[in-house]
N, C-alpha and C. Protein backbone atom coordinates (compact mmCIF):
# COMPACT_ATOMS: atom_id res chain seq x y z
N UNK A 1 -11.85 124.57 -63.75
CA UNK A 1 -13.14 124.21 -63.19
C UNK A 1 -13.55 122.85 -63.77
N UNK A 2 -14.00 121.72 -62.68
CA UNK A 2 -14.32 120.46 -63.38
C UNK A 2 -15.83 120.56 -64.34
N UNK A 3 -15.10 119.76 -65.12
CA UNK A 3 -16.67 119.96 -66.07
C UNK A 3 -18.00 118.52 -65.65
N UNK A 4 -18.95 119.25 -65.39
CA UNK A 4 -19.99 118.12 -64.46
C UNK A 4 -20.71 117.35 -65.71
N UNK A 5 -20.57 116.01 -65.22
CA UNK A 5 -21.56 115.15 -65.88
C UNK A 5 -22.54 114.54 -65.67
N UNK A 6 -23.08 114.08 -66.32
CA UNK A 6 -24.48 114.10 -66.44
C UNK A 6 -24.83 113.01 -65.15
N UNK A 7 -25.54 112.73 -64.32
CA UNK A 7 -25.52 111.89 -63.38
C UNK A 7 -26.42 110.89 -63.57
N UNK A 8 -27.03 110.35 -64.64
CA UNK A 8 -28.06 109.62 -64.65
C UNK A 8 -27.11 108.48 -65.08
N UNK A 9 -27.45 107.17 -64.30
CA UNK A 9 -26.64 105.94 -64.23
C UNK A 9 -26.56 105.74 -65.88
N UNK A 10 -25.85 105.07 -66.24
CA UNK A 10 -25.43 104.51 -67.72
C UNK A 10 -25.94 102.81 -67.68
N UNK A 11 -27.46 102.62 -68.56
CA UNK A 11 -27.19 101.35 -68.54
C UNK A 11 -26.66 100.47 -68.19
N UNK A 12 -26.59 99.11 -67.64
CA UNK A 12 -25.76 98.47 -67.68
C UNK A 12 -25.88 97.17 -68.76
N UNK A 13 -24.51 96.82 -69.30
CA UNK A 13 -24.42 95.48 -70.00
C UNK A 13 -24.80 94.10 -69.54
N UNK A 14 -25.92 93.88 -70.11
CA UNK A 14 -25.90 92.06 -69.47
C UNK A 14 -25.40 91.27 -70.69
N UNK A 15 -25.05 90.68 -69.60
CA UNK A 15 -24.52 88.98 -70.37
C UNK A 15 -24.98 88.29 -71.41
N UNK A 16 -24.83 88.43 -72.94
CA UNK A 16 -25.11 88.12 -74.01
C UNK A 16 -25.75 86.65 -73.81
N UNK A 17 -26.73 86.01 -73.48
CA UNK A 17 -27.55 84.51 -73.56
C UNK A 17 -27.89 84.24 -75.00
N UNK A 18 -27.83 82.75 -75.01
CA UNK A 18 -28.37 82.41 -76.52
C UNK A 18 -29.46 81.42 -76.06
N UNK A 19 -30.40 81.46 -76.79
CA UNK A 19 -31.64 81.35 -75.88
C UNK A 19 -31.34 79.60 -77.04
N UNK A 20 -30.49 79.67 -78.21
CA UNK A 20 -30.45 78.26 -78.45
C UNK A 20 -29.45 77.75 -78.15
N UNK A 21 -28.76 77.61 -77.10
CA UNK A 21 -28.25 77.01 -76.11
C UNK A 21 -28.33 76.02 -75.32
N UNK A 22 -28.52 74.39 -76.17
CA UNK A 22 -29.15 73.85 -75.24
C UNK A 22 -28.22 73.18 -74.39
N UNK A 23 -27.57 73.38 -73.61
CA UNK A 23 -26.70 73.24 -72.72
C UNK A 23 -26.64 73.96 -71.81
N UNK A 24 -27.26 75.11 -71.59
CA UNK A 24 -27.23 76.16 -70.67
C UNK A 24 -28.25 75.46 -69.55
N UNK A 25 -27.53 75.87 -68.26
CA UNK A 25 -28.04 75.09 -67.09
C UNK A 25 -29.47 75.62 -66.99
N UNK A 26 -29.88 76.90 -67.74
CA UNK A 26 -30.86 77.62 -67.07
C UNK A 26 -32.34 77.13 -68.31
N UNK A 27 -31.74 76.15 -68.99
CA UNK A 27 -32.81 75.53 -69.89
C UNK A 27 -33.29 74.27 -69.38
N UNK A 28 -34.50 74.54 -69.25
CA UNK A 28 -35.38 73.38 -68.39
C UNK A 28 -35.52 71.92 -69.43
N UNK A 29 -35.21 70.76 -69.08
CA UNK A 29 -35.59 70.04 -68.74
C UNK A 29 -37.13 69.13 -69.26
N UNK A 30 -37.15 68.70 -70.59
CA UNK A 30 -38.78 68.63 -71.29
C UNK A 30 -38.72 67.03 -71.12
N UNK A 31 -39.83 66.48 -71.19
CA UNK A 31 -40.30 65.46 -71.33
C UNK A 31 -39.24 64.54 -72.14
N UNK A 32 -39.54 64.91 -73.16
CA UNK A 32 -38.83 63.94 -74.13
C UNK A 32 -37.22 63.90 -73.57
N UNK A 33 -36.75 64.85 -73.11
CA UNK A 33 -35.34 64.73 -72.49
C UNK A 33 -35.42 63.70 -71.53
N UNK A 34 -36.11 63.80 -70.34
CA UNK A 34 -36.25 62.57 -69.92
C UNK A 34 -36.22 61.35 -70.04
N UNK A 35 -37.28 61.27 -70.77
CA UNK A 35 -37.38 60.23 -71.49
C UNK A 35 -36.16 58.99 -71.82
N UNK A 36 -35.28 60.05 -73.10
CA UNK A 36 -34.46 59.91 -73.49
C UNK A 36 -33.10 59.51 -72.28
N UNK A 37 -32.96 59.96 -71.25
CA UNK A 37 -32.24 59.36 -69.67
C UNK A 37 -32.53 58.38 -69.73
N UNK A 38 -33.86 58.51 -69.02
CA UNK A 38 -34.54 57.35 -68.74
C UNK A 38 -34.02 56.07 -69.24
N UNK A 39 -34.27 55.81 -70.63
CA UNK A 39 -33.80 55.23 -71.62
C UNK A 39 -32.50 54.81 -71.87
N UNK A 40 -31.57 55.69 -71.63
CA UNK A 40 -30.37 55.73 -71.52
C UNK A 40 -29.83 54.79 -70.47
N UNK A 41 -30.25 55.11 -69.07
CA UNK A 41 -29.77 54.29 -68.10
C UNK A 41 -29.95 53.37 -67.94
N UNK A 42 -31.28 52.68 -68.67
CA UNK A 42 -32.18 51.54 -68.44
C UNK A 42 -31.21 50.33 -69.39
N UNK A 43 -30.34 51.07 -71.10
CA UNK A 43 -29.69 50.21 -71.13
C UNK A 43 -28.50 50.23 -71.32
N UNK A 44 -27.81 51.57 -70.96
CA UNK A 44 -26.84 51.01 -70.70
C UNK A 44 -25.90 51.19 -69.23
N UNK A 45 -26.98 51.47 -68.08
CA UNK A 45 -26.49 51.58 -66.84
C UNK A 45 -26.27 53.31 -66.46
N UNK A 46 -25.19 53.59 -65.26
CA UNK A 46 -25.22 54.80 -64.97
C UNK A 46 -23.66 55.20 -65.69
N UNK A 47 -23.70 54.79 -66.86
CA UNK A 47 -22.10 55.00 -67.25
C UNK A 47 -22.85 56.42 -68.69
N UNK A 48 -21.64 56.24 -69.05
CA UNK A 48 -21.62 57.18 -70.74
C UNK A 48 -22.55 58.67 -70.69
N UNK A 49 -22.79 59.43 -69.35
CA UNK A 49 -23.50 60.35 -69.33
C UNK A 49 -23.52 61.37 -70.43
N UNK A 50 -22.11 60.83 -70.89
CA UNK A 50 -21.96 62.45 -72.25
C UNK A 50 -22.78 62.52 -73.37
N UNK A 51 -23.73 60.89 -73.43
CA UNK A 51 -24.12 60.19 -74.60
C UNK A 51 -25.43 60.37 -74.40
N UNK A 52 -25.82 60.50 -73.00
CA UNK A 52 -27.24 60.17 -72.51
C UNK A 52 -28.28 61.17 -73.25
N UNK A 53 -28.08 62.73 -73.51
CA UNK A 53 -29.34 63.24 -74.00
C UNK A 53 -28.38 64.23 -74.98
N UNK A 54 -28.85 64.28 -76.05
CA UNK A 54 -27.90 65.45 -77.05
C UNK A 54 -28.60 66.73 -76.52
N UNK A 55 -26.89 67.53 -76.60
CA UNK A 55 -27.07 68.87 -76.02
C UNK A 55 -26.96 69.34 -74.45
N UNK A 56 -27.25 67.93 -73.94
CA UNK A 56 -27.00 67.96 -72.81
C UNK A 56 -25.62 67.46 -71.97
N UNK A 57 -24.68 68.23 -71.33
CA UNK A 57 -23.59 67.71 -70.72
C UNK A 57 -23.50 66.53 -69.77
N UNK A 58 -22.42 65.74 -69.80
CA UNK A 58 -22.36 64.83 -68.67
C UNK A 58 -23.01 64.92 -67.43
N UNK A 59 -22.53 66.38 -66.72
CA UNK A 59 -23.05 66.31 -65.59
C UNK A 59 -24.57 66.77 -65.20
N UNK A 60 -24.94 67.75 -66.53
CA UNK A 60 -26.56 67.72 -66.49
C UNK A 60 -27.22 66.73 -66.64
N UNK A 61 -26.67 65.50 -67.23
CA UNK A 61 -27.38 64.32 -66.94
C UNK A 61 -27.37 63.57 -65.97
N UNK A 62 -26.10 63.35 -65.53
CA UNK A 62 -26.17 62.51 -63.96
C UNK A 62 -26.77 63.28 -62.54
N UNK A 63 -26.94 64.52 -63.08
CA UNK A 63 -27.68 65.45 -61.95
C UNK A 63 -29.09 65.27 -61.89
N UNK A 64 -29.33 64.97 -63.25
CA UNK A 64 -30.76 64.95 -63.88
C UNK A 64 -31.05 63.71 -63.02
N UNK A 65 -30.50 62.79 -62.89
CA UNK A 65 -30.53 61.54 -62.96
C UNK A 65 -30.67 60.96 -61.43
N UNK A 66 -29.88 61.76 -61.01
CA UNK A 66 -29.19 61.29 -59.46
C UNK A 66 -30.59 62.49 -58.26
N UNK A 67 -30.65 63.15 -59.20
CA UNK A 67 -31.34 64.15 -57.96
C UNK A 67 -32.88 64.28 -58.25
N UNK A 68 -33.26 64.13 -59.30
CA UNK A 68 -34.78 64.23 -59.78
C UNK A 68 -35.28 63.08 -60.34
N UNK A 69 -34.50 62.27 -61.24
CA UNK A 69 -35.74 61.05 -61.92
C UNK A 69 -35.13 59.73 -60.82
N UNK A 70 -34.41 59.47 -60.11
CA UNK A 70 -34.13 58.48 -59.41
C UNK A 70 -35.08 58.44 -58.20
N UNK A 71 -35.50 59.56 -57.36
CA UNK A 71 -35.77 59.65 -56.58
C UNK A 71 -37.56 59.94 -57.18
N UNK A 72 -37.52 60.18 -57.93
CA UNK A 72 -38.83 60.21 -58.36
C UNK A 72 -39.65 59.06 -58.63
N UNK A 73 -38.21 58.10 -59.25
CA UNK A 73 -38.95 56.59 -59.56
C UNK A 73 -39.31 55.59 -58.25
N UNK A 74 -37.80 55.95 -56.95
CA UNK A 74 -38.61 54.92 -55.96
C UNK A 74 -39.67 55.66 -54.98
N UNK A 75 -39.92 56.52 -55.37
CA UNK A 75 -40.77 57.42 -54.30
C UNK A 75 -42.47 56.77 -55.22
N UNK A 76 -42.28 56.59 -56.16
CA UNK A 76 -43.42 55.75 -56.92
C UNK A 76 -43.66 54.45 -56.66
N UNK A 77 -42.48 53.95 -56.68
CA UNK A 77 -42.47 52.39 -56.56
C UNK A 77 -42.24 52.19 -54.97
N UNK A 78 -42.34 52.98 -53.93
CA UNK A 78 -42.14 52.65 -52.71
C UNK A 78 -41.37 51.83 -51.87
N UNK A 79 -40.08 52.24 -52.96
CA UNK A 79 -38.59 51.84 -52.80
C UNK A 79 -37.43 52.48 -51.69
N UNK A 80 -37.80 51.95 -50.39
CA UNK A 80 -36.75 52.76 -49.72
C UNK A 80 -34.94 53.22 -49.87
N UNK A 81 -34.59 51.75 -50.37
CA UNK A 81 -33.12 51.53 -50.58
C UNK A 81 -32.53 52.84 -51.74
């Protein structure tokens, strides 16, 4: 005779996060990070992204860069190009 078990779902495991992680895509983005782009590109162009904000990866910066503060700056300055 099978022996019945208990039917109430078993927890499930989530995905261990480290909330000091600052590289994790799902960490926003502060002022001073900006900033610090900002800064970055202004002198030394759109190159060295790996350099641009500590903690932050290459491509979180050129994303940063390319999709939110670029378009943010000519939408200010009423820069179509």
């Amino acid at each position: 005779m099978p022996v019945e078990r208990d039917k109430t779902p078993s927890p499930r495991k989530s995905r261990a996060t480290s909330n000091n992680d600052t590289s994790s895509p799902s960490k926003a983005w502060s002022q001073a990070d900006k900033s610090l782009l900002f800064e970055h590109v202004r002198v030394h162009g759109e190159t060295t992204w790996d350099k641009a904000v500590p903690g932050k990866t290459a491509q979180q910066s050129r994303e940063q860069w390319k999709r939110i503060l670029l378009p943010m700056i000519r939408k200010q300055c009423n820069f179509l190009g």
